[in-house]
C-alpha atoms as a PDB file:
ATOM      1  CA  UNK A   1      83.240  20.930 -57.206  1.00  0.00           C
ATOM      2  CA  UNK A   2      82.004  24.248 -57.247  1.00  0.00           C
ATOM      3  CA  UNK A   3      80.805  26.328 -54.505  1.00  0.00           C
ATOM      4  CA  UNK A   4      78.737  29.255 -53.814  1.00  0.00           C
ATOM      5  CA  UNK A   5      79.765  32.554 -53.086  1.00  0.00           C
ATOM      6  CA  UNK A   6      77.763  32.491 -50.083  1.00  0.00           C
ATOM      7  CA  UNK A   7      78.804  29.154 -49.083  1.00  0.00           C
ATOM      8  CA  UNK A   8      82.254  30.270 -49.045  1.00  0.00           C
ATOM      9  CA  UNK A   9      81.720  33.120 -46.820  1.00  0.00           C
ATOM     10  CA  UNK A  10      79.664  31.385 -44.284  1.00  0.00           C
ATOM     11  CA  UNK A  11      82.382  28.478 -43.989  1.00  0.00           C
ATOM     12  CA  UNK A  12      85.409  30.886 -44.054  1.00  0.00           C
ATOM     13  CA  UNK A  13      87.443  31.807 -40.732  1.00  0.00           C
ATOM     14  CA  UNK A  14      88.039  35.190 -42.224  1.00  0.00           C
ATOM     15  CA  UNK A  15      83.850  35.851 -43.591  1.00  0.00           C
ATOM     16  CA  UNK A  16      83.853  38.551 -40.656  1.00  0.00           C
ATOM     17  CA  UNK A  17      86.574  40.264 -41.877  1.00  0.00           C
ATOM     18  CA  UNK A  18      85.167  40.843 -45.061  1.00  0.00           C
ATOM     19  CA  UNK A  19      82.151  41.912 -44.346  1.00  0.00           C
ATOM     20  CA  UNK A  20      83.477  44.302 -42.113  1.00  0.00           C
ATOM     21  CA  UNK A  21      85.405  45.598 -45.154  1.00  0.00           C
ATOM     22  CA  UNK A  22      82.719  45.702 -47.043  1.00  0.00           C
ATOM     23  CA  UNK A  23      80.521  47.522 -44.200  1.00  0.00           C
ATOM     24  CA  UNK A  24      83.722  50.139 -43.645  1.00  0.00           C
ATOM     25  CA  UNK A  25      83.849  50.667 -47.504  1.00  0.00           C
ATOM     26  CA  UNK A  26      79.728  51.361 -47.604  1.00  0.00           C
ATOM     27  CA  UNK A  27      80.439  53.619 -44.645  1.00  0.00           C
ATOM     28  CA  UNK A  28      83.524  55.325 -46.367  1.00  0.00           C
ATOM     29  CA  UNK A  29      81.239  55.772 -49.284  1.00  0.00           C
ATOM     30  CA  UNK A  30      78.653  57.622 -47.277  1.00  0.00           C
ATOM     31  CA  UNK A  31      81.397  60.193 -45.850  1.00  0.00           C
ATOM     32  CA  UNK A  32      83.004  60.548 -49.636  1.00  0.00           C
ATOM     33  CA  UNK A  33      80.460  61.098 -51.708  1.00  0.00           C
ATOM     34  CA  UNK A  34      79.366  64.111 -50.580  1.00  0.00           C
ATOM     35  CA  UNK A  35      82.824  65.840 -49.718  1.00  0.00           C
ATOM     36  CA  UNK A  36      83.051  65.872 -53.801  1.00  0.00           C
ATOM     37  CA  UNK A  37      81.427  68.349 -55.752  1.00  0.00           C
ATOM     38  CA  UNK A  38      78.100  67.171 -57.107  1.00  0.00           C
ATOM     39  CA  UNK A  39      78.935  67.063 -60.968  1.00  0.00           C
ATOM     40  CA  UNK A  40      82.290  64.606 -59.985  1.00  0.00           C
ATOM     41  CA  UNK A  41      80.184  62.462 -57.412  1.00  0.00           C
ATOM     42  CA  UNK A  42      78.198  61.038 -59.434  1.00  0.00           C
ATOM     43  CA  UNK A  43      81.228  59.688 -61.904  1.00  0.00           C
ATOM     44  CA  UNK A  44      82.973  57.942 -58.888  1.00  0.00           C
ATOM     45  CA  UNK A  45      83.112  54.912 -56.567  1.00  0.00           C
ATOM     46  CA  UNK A  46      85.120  53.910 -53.766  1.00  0.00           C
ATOM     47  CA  UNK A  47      86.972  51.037 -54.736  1.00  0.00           C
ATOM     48  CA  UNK A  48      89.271  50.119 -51.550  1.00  0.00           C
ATOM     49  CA  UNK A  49      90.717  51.097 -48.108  1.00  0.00           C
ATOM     50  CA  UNK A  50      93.845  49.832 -46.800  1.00  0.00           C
ATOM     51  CA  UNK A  51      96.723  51.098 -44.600  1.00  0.00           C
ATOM     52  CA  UNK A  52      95.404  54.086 -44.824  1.00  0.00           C
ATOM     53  CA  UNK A  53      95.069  54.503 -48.391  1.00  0.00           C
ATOM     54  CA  UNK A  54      91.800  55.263 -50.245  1.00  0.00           C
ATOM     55  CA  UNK A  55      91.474  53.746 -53.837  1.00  0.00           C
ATOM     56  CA  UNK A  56      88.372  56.289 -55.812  1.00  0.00           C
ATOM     57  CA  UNK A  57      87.319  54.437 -59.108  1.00  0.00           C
ATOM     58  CA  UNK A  58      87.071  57.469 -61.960  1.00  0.00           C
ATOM     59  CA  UNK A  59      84.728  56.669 -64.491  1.00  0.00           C
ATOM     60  CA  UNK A  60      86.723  58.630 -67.123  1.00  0.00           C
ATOM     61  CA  UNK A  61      90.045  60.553 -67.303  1.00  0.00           C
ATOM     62  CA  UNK A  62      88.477  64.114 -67.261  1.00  0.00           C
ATOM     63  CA  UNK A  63      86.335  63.214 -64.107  1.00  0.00           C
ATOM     64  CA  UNK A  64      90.381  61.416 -62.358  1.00  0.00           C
ATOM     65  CA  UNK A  65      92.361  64.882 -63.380  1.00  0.00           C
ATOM     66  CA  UNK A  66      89.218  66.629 -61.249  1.00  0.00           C
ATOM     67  CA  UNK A  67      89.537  64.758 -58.455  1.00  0.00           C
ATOM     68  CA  UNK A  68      93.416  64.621 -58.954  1.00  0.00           C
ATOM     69  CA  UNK A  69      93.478  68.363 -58.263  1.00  0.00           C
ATOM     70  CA  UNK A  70      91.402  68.000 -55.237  1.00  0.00           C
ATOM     71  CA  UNK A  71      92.582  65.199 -53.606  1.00  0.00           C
ATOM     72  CA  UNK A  72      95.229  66.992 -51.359  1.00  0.00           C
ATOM     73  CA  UNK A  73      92.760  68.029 -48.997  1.00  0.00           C
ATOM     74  CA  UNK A  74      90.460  64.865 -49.458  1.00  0.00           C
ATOM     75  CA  UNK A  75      92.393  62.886 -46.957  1.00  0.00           C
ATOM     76  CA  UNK A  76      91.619  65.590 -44.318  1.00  0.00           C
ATOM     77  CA  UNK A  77      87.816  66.096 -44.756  1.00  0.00           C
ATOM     78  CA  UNK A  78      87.445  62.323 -44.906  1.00  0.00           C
ATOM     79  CA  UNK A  79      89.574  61.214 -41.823  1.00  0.00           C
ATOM     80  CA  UNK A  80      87.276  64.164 -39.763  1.00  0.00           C
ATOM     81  CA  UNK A  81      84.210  62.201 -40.563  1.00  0.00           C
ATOM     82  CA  UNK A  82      86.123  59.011 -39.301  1.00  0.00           C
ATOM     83  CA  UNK A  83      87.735  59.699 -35.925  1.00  0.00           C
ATOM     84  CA  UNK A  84      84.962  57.943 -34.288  1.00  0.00           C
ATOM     85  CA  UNK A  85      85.798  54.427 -36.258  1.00  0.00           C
ATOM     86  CA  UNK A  86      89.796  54.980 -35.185  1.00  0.00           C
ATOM     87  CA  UNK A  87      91.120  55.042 -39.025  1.00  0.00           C
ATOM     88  CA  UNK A  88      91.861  58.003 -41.098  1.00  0.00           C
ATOM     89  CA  UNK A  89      93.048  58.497 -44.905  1.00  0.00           C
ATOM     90  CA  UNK A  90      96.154  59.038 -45.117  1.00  0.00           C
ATOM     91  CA  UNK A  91      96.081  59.362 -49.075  1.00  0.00           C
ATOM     92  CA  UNK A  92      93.839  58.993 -51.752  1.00  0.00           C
ATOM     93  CA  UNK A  93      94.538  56.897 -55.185  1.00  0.00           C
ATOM     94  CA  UNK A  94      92.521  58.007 -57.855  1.00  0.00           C
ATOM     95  CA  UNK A  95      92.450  54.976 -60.979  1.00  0.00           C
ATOM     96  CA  UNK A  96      90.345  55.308 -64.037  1.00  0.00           C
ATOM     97  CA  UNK A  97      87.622  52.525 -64.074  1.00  0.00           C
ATOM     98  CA  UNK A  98      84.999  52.876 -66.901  1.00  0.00           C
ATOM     99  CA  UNK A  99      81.667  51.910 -65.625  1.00  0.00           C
ATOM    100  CA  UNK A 100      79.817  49.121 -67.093  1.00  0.00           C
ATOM    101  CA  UNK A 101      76.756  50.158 -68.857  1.00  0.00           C
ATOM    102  CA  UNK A 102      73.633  47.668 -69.335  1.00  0.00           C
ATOM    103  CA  UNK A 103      73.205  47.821 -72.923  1.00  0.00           C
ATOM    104  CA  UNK A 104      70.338  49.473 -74.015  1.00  0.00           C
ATOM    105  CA  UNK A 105      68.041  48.258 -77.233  1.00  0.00           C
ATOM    106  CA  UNK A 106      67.505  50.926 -79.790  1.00  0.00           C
ATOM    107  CA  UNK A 107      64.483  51.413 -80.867  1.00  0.00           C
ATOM    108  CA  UNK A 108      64.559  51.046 -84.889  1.00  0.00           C
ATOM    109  CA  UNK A 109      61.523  51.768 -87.243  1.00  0.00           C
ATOM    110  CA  UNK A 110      61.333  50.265 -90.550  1.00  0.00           C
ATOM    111  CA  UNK A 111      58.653  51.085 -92.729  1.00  0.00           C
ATOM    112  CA  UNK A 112      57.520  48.325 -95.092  1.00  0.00           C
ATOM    113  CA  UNK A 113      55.564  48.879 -98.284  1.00  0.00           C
ATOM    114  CA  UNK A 114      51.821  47.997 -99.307  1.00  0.00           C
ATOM    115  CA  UNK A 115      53.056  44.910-101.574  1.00  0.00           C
ATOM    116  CA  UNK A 116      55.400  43.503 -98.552  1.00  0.00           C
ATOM    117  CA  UNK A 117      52.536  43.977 -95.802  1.00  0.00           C
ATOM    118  CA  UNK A 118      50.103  42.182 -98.596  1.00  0.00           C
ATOM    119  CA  UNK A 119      52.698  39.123 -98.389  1.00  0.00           C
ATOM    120  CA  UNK A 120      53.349  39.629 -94.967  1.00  0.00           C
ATOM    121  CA  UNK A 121      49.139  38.943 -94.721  1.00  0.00           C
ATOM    122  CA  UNK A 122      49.320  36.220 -96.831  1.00  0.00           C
ATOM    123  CA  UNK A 123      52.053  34.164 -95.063  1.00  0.00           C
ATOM    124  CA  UNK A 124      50.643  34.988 -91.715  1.00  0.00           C
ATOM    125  CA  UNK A 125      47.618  32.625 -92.935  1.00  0.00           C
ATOM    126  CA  UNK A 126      50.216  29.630 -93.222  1.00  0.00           C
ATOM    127  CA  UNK A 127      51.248  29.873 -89.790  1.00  0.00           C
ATOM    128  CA  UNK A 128      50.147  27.491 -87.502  1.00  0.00           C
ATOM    129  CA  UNK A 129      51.738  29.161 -84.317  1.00  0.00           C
ATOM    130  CA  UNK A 130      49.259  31.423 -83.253  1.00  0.00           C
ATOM    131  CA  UNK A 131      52.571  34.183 -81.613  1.00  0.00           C
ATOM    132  CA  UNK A 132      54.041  34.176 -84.767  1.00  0.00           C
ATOM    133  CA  UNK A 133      50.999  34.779 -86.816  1.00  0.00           C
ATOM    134  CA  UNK A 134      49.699  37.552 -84.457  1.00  0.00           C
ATOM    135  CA  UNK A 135      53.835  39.557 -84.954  1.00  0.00           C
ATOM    136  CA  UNK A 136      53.373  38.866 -88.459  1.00  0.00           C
ATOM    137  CA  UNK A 137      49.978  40.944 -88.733  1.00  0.00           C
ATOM    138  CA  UNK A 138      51.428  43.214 -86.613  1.00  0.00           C
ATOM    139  CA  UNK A 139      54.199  43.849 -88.712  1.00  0.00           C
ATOM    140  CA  UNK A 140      52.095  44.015 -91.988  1.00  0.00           C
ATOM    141  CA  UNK A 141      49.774  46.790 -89.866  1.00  0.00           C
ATOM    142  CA  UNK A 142      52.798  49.071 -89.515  1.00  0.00           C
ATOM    143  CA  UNK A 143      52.592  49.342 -93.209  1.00  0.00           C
ATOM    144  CA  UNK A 144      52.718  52.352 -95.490  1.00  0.00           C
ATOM    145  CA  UNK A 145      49.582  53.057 -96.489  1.00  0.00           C
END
């Protein structure tokens, strides 16, 4: 049987521990983010903290050799903004992750010709289903005139 994410976490000994992960790695992306320069921020994520050890997500390799050369004195400027949590970074990973982009439609136009909207009419008038005969006229409206 199957069970829900949430389901899991709220019947799980260690559900605390998680989200306090989770909460330290939101946190750790508040300090981060802005300790990079502007054009690089916006190309990474935090992906993990443990032992010490910051994992940054690169979204592509130019945008990981950037952060490569400045992540000797990351560790530093980050563990400043922590010393009130009582962890530091005591070195930073930087892995190449592309980012998943939501596909987005292109927007074709295809022009049709007189004779082809004339058709186009002409089976719209067969059609029973009143959506598909109201695309069809639109279609044969987009004609060239």
């Amino acid at each position: 049987m199957r069970a829900h994410l949430g389901e899991f976490l709220l019947q799980s000994d260690n559900s605390n521990s998680l989200i306090s992960h989770a909460n330290f790695l939101l946190e750790l992306r508040r300090i981060v983010i802005p300790v990079l320069p502007g054009e690089i921020a916006q190309y990474c994520s935090i992906a993990n903290y443990k032992d010490g050890k910051l994992v940054i997500f690169a979204e592509n390799n130019a945008v990981a050799a950037k952060l490569r050369l400045l992540a000797g004195g990351l560790p530093k400027k980050i563990s400043v903004h922590l010393q009130q949590t009582g962890r530091q970074v005591t070195a930073v990973v930087i892995e190449v992750q592309p980012r998943v982009r939501a596909a987005t439609a292109s927007k074709t136009t295809v022009q049709i010709g007189a004779a082809c909207a004339r058709d186009i009419l002409e089976l719209s008038k067969q059609v029973v289903n009143i959506k598909l005969k109201n695309v069809l006229i639109s279609i044969a409206s987009r004609a060239r005139k």
